[in-house]
Protein backbone atom coordinates (compact mmCIF):
# COMPACT_ATOMS: atom_id res chain seq x y z
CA UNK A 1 -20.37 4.73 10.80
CA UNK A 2 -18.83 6.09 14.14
CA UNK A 3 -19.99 9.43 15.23
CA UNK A 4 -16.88 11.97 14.37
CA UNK A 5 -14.83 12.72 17.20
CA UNK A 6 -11.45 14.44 17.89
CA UNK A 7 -8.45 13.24 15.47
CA UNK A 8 -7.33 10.38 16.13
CA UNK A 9 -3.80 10.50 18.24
CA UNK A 10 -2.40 6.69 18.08
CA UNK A 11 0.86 6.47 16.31
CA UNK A 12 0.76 6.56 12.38
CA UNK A 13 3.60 5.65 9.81
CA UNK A 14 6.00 7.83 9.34
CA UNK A 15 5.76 7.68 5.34
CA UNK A 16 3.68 5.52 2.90
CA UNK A 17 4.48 4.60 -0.05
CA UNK A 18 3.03 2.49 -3.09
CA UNK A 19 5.75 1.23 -5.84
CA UNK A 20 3.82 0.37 -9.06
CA UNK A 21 5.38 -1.16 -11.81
CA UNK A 22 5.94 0.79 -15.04
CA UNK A 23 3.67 0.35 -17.77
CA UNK A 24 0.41 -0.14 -16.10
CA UNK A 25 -2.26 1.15 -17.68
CA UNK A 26 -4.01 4.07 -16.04
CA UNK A 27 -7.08 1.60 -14.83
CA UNK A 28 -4.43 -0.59 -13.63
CA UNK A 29 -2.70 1.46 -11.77
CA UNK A 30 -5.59 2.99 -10.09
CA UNK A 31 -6.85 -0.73 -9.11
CA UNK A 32 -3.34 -1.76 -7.85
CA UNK A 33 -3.01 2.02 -6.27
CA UNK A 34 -6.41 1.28 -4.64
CA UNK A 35 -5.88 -1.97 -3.36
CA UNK A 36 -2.75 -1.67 -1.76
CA UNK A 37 -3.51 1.27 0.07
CA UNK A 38 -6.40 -0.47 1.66
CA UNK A 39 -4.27 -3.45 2.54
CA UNK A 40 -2.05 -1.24 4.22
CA UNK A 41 -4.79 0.81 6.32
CA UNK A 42 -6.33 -2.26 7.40
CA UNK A 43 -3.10 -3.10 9.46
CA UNK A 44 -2.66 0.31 10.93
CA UNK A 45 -6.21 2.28 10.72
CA UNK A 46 -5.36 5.07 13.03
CA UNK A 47 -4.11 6.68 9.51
CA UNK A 48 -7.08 7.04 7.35
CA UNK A 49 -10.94 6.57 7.63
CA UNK A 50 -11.33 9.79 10.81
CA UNK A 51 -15.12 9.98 10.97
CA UNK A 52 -16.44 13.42 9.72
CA UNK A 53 -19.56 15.71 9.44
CA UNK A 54 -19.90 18.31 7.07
CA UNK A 55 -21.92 21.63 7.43
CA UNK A 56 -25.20 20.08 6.33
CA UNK A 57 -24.63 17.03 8.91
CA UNK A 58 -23.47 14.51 5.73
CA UNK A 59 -21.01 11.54 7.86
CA UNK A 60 -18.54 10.37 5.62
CA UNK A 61 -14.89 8.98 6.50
CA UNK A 62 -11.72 11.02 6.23
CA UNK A 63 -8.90 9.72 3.54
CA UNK A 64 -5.69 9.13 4.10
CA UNK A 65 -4.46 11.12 7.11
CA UNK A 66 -1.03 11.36 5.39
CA UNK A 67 0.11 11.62 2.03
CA UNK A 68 1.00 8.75 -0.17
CA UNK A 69 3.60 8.67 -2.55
CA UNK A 70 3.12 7.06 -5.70
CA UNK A 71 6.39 5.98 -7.38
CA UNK A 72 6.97 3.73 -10.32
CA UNK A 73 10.10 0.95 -11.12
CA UNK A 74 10.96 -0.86 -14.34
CA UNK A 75 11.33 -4.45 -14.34
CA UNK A 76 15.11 -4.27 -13.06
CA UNK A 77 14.49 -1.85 -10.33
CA UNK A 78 11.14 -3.94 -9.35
CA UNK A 79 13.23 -7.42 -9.15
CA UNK A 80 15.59 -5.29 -7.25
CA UNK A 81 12.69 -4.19 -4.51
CA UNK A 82 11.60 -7.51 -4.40
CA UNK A 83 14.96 -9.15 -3.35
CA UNK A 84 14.66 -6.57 -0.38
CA UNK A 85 11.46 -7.07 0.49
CA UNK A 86 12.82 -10.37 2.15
CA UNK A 87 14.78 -8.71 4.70
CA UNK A 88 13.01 -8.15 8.51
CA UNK A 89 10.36 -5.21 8.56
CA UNK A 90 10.41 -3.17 11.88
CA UNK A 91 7.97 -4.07 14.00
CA UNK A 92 5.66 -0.79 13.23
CA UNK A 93 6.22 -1.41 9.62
CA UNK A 94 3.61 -2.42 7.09
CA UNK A 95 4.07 -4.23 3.72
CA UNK A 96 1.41 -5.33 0.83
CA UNK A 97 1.79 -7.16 -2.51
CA UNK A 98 0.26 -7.06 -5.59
CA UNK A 99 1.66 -9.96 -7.48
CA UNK A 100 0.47 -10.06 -11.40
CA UNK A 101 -1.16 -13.14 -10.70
CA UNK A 102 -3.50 -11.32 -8.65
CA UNK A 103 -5.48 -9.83 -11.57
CA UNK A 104 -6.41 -13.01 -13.01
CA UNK A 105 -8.13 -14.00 -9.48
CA UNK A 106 -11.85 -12.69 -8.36
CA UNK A 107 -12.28 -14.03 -4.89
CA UNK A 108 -10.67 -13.33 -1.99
CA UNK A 109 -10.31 -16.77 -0.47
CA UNK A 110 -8.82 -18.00 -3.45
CA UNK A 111 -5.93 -15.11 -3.57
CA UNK A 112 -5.24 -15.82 0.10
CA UNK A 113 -4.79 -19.45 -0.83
CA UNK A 114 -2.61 -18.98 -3.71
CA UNK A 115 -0.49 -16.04 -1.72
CA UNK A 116 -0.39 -18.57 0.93
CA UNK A 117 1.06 -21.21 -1.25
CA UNK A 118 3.40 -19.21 -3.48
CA UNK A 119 6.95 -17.94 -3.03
CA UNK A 120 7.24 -14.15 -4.05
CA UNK A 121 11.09 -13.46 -4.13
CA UNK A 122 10.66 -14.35 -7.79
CA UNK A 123 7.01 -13.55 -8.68
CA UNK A 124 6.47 -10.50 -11.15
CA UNK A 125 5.10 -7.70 -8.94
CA UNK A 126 2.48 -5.35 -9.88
CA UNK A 127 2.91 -3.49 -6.71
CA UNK A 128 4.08 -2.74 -3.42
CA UNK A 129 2.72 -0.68 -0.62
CA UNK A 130 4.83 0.53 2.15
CA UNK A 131 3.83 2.04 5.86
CA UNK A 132 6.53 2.69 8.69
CA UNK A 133 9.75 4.32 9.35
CA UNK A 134 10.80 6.94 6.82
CA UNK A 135 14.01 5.27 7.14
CA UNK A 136 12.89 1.68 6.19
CA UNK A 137 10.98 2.82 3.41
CA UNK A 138 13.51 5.04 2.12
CA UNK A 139 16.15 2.10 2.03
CA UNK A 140 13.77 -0.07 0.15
CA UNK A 141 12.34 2.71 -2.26
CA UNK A 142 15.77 4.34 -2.96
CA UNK A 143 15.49 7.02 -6.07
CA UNK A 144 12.57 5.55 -7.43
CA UNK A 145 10.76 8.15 -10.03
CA UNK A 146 7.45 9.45 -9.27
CA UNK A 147 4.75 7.86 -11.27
CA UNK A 148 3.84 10.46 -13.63
């Protein structure tokens, strides 16, 4: 791990946001929470993962340098989000997946494949996670509750 230095200063989304869809389980939604956020940061790192060093010396890494919103949409809402996902994504934007068939798979290579392979506009989604303009995200996310 880097040694910790001053916060970083490159450019960071202006909101993130992770759209789960309603019913998950608690463990589910934690594990679809979990891995879109780090599909997200892995695009755009400047936002999470600052090296630190506590008062006894312990390095660790920083979380999320911004807050992220968890909401939640019913089936309807979710289709809804999904048609829209197919529109163009500003260039600074960021967008993940978590399609339900995703549980079922334990490798990496083979998810890529099968992502790769497989149309989304009308796979069941058990997640999205959003990075970029407030604007953008906004538009896509609409009212959407907060997951409670």
């Amino acid at each position: 791990m880097p040694e910790p230095s001053a916060p970083l200063a490159a450019a960071v989304p202006e909101k993130v946001v992770i759209v789960l869809a309603a019913g998950l389980g608690a463990g589910q939604a934690a594990n679809a929470s979990a891995c879109l956020a780090a599909g997200l940061v892995a695009r755009q790192p400047n936002w999470a993962g600052q090296a630190l060093r506590d008062a006894d010396g312990m390095l660790s890494s920083a979380i999320s340098h911004l807050p992220i919103i968890v909401l939640t949409a019913d089936e309807a809402r979710m289709a809804q989000l999904r048609e829209r996902l197919s529109l163009p994504m500003p260039g600074d934007a960021g967008m993940t997946l978590f399609p339900a068939y995703a549980r079922e798979i334990h490798e990496a290579a083979e998810y890529w494949a099968r992502h790769r392979h497989t149309s989304h506009r009308d796979q069941p989604l058990l997640g999205v996670g959003l990075a970029g303009p407030r604007r953008w995200v906004n538009a896509l996310t609409g009212s959407l509750p907060m997951l409670r």
